[in-house]
PDB file of N, CA and C in Angstrom:
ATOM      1  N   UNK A   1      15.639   2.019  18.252  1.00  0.00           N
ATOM      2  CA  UNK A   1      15.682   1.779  16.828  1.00  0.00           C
ATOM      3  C   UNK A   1      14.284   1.961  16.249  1.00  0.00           C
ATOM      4  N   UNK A   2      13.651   3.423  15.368  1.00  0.00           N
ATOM      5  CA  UNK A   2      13.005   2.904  14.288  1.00  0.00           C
ATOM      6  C   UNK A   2      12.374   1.711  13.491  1.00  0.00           C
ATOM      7  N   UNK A   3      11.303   1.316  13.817  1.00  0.00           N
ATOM      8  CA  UNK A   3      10.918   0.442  12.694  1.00  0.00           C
ATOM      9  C   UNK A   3      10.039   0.892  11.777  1.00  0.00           C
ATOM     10  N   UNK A   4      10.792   0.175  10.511  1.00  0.00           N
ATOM     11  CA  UNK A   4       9.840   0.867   8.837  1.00  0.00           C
ATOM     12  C   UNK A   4       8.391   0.938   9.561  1.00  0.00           C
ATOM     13  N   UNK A   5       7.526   1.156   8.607  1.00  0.00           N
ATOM     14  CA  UNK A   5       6.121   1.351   9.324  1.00  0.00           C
ATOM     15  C   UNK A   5       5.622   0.011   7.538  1.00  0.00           C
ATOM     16  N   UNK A   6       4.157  -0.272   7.910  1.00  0.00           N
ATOM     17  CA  UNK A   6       4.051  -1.056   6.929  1.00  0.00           C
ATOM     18  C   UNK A   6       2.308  -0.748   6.521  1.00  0.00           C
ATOM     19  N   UNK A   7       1.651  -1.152   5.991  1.00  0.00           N
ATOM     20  CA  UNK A   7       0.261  -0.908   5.305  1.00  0.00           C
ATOM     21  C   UNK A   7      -0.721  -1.786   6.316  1.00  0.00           C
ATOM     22  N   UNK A   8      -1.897  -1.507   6.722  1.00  0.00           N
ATOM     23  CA  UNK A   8      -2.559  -2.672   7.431  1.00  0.00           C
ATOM     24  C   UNK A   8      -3.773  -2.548   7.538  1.00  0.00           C
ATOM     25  N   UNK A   9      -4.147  -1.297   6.722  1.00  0.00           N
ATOM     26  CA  UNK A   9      -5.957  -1.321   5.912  1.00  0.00           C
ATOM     27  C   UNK A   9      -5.756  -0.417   4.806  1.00  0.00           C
ATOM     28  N   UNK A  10      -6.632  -0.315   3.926  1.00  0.00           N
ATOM     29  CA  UNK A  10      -6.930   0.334   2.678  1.00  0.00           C
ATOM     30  C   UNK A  10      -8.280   0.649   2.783  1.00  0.00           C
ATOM     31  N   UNK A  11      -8.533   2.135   2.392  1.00  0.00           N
ATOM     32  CA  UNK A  11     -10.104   2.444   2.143  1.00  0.00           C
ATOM     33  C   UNK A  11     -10.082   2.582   0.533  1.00  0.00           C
ATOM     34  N   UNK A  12     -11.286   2.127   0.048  1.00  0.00           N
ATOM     35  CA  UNK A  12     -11.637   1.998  -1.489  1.00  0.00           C
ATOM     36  C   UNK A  12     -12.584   2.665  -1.726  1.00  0.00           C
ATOM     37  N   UNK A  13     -12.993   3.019  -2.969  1.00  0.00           N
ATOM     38  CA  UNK A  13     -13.975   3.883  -4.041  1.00  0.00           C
ATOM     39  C   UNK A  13     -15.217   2.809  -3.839  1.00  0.00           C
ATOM     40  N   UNK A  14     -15.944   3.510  -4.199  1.00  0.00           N
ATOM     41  CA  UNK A  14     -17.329   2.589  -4.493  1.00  0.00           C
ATOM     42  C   UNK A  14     -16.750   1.368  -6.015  1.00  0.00           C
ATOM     43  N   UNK A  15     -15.868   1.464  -6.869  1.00  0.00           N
ATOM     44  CA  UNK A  15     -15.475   0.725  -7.695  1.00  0.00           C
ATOM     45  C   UNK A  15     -14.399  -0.668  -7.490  1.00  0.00           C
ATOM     46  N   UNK A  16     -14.247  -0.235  -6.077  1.00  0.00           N
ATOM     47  CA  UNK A  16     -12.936  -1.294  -5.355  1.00  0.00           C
ATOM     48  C   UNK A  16     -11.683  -0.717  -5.184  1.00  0.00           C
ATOM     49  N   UNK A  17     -11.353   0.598  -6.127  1.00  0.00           N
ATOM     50  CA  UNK A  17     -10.025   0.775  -6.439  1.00  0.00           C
ATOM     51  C   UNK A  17      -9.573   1.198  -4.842  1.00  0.00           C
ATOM     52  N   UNK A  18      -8.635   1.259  -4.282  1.00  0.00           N
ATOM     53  CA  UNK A  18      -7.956   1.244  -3.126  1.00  0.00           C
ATOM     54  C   UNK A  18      -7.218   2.785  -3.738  1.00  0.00           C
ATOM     55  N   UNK A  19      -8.086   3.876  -2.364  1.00  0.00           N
ATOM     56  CA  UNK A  19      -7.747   5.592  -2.677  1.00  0.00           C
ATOM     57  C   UNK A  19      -6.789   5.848  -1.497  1.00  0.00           C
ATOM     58  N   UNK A  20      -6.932   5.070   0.018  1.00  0.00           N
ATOM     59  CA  UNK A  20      -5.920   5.249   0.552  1.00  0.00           C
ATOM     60  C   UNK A  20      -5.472   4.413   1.451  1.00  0.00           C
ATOM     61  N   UNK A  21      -4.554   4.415   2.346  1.00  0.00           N
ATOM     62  CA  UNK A  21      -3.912   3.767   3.315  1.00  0.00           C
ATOM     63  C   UNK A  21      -3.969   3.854   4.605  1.00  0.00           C
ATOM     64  N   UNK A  22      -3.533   2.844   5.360  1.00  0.00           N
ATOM     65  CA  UNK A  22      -3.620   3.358   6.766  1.00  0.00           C
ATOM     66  C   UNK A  22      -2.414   2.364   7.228  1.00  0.00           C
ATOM     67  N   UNK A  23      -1.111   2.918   8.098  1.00  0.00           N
ATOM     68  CA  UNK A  23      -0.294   2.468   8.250  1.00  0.00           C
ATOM     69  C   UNK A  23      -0.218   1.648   9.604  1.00  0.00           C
ATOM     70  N   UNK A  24       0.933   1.303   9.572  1.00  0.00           N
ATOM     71  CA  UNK A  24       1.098   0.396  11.188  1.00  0.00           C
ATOM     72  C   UNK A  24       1.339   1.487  12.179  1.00  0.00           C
ATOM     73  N   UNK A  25       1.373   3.002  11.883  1.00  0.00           N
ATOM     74  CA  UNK A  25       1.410   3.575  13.023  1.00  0.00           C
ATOM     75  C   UNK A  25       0.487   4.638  13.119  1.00  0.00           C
ATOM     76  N   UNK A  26      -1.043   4.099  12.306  1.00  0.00           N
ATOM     77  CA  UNK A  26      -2.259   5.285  12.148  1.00  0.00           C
ATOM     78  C   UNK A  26      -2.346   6.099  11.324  1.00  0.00           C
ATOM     79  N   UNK A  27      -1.017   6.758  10.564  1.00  0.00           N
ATOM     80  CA  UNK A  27      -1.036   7.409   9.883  1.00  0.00           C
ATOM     81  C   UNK A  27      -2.044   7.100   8.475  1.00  0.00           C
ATOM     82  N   UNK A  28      -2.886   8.027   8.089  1.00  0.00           N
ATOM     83  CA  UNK A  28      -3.718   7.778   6.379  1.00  0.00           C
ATOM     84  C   UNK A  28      -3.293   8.418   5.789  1.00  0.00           C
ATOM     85  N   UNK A  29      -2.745   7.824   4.461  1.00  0.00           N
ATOM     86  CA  UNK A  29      -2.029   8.329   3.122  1.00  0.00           C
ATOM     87  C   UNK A  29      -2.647   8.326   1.858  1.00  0.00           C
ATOM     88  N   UNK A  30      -2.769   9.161   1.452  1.00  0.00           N
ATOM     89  CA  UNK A  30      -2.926   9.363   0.025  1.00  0.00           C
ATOM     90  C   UNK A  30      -2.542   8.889  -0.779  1.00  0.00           C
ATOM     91  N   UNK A  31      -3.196   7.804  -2.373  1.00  0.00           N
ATOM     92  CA  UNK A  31      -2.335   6.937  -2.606  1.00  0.00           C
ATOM     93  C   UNK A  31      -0.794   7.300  -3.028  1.00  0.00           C
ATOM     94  N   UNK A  32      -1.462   9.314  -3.612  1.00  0.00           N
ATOM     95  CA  UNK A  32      -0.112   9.601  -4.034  1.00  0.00           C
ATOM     96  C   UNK A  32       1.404   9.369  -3.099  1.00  0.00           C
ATOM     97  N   UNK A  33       0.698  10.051  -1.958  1.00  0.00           N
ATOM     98  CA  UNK A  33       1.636  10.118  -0.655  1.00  0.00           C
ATOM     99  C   UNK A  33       2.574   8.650  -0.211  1.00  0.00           C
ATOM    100  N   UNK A  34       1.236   7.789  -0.406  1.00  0.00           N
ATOM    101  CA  UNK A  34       1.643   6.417  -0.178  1.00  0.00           C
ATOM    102  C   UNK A  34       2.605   5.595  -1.179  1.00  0.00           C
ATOM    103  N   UNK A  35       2.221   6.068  -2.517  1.00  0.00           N
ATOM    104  CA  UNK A  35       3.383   5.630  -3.585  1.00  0.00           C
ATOM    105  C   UNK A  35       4.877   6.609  -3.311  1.00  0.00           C
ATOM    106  N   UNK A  36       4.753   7.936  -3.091  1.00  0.00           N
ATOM    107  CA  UNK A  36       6.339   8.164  -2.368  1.00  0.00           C
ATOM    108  C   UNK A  36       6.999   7.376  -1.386  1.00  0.00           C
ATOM    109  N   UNK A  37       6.033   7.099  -0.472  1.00  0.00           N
ATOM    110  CA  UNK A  37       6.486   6.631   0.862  1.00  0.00           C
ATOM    111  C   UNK A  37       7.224   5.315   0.555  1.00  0.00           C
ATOM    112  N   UNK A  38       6.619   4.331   0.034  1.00  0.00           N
ATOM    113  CA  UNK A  38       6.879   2.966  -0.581  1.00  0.00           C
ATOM    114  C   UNK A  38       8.226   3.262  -1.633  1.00  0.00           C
ATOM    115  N   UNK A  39       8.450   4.292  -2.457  1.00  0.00           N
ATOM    116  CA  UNK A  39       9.340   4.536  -3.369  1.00  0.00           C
ATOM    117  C   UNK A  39      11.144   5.010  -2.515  1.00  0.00           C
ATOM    118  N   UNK A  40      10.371   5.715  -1.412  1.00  0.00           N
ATOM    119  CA  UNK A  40      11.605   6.441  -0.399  1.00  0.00           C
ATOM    120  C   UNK A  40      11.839   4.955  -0.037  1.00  0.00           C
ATOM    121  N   UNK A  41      11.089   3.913   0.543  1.00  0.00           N
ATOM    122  CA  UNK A  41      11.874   3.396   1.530  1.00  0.00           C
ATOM    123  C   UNK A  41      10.933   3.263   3.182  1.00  0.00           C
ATOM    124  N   UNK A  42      10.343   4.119   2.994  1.00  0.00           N
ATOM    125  CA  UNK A  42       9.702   4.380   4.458  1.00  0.00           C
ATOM    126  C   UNK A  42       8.341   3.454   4.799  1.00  0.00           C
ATOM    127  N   UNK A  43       8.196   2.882   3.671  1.00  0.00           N
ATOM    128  CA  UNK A  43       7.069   2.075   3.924  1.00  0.00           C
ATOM    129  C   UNK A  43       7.937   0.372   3.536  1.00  0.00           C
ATOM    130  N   UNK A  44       7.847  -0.631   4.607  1.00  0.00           N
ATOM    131  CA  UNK A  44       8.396  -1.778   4.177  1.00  0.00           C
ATOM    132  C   UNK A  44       7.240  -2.901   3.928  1.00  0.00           C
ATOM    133  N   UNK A  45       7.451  -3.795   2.764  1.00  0.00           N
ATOM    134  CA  UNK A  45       6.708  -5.051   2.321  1.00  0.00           C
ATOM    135  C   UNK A  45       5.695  -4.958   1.437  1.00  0.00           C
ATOM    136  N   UNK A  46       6.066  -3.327   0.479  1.00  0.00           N
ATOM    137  CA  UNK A  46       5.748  -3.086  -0.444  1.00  0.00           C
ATOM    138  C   UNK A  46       6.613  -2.474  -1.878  1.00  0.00           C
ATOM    139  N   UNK A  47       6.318  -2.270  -3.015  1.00  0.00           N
ATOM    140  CA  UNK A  47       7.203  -1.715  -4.072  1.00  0.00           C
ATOM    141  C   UNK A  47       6.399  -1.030  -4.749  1.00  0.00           C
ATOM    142  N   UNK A  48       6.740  -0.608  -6.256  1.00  0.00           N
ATOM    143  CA  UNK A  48       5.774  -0.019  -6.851  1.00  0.00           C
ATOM    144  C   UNK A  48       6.694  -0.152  -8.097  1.00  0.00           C
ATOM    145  N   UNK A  49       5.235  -0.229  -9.225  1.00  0.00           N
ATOM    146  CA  UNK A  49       5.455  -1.211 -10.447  1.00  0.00           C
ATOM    147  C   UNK A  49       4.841   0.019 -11.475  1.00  0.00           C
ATOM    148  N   UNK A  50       5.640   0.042 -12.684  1.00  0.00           N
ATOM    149  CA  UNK A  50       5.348   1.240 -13.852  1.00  0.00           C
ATOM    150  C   UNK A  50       4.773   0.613 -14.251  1.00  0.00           C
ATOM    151  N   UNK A  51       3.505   0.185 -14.710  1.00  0.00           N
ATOM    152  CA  UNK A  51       2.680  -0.396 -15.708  1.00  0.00           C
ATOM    153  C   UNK A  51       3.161  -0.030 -17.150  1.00  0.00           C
ATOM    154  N   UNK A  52       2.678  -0.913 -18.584  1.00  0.00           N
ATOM    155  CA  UNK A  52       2.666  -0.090 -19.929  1.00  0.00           C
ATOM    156  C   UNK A  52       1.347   1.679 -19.878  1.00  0.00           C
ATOM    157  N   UNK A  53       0.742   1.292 -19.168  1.00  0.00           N
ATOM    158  CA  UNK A  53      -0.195   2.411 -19.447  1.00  0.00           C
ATOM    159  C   UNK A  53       0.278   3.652 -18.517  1.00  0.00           C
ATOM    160  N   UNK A  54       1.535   3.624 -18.096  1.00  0.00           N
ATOM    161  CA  UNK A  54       2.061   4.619 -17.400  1.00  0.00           C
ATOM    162  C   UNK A  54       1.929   5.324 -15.941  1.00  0.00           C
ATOM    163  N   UNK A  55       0.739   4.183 -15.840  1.00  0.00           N
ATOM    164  CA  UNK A  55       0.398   4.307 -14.279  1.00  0.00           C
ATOM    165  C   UNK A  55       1.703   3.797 -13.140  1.00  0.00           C
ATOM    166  N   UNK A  56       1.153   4.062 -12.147  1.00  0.00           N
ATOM    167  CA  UNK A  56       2.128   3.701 -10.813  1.00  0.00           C
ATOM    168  C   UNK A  56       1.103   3.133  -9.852  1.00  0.00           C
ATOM    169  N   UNK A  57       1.869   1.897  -9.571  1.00  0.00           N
ATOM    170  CA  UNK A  57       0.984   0.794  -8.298  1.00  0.00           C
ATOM    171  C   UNK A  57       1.930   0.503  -7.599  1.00  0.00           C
ATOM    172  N   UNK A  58       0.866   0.176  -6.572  1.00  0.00           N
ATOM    173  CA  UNK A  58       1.685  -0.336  -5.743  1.00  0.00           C
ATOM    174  C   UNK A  58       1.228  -1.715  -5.000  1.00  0.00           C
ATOM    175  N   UNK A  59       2.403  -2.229  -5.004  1.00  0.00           N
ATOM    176  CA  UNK A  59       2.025  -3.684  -4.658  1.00  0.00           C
ATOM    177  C   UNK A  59       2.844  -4.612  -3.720  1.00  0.00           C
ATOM    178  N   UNK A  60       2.421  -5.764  -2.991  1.00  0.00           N
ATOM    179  CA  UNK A  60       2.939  -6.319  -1.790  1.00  0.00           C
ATOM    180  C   UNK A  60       4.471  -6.809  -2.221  1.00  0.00           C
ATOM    181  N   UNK A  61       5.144  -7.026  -1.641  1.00  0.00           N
ATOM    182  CA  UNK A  61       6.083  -7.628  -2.024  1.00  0.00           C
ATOM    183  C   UNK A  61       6.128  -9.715  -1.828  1.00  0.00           C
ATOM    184  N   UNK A  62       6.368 -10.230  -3.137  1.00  0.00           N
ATOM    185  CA  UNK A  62       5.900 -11.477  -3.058  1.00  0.00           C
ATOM    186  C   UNK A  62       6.861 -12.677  -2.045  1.00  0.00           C
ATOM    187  N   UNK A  63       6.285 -12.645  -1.080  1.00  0.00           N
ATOM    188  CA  UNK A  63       6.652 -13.882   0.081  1.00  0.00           C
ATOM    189  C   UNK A  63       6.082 -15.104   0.048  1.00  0.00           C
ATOM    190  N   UNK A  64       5.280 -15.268  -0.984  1.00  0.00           N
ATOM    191  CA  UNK A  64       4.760 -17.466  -1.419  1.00  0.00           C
ATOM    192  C   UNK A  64       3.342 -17.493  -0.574  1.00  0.00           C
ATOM    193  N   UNK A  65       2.873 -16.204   0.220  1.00  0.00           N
ATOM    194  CA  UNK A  65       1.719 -16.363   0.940  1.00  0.00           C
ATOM    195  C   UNK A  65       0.396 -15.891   0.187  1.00  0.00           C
ATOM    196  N   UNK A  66      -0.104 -16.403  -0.367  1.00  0.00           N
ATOM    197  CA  UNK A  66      -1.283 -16.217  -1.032  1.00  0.00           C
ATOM    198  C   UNK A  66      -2.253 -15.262  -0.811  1.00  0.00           C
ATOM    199  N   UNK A  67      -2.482 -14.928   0.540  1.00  0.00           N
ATOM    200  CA  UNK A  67      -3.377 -13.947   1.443  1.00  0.00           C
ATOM    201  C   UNK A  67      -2.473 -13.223   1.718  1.00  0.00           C
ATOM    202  N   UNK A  68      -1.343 -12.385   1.236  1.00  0.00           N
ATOM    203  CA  UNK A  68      -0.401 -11.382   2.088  1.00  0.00           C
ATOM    204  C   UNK A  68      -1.073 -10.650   0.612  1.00  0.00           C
ATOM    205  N   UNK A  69      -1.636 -10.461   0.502  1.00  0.00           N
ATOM    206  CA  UNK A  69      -2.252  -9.662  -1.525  1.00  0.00           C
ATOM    207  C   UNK A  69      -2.943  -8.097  -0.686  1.00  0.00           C
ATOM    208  N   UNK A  70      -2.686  -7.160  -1.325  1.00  0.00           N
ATOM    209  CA  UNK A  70      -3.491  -5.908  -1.285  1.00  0.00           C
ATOM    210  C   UNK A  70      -4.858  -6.358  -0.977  1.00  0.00           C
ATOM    211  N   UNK A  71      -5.787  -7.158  -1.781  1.00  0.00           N
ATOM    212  CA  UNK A  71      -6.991  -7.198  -1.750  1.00  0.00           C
ATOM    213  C   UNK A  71      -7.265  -7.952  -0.618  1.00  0.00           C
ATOM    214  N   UNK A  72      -6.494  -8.664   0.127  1.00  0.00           N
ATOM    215  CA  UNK A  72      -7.102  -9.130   1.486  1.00  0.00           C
ATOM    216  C   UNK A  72      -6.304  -8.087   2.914  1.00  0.00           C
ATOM    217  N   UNK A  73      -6.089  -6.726   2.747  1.00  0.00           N
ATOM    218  CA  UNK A  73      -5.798  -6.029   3.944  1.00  0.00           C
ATOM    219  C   UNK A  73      -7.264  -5.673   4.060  1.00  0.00           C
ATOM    220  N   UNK A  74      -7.545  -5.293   5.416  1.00  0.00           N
ATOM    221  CA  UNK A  74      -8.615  -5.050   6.023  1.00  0.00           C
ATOM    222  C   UNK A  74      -9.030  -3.674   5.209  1.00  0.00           C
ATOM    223  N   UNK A  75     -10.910  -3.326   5.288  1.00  0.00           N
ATOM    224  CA  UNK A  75     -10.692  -1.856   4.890  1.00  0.00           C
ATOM    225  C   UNK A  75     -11.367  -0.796   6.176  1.00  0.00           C
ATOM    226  N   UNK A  76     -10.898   0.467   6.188  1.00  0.00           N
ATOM    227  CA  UNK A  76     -11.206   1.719   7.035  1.00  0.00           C
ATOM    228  C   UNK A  76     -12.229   2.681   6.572  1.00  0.00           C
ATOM    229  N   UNK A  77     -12.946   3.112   6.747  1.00  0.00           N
ATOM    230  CA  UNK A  77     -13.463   4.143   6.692  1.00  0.00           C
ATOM    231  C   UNK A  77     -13.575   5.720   7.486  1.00  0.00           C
TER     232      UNK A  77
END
């Protein structure tokens, strides 16, 4: 059996913004790549949210754990 694959570092811009991913099975994604992936299905314990300003994020899915947040996954370089 397949298991979803899930997010478990982020590399960021010199500004903080989070440019890409790195999955539970090595793979690094592009955020674009990474917002399909999360949208298909193929990425689990995340979603992705239309902002008013028309952007696309993506974000953890909320389980009551305070530290399960984007900004505390590890980062890669």
């Amino acid at each position: 059996m397949n298991q979803q694959e899930t997010f478990v570092a982020v590399q960021k811009n010199h500004q903080g913004d989070i440019i890409s991913w790195k999955t539970s099975t090595g793979r690094v994604l592009s955020y674009q790549k990474a917002l399909m992936e999360v949208e298909s299905g193929a990425i689990s314990g995340f979603h992705v949210v239309n902002e008013q300003d028309g952007e696309q994020y993506i974000r953890s899915n909320p389980d009551g754990d305070a530290f399960n947040i984007l900004d505390y996954l590890p980062t890669f370089f």
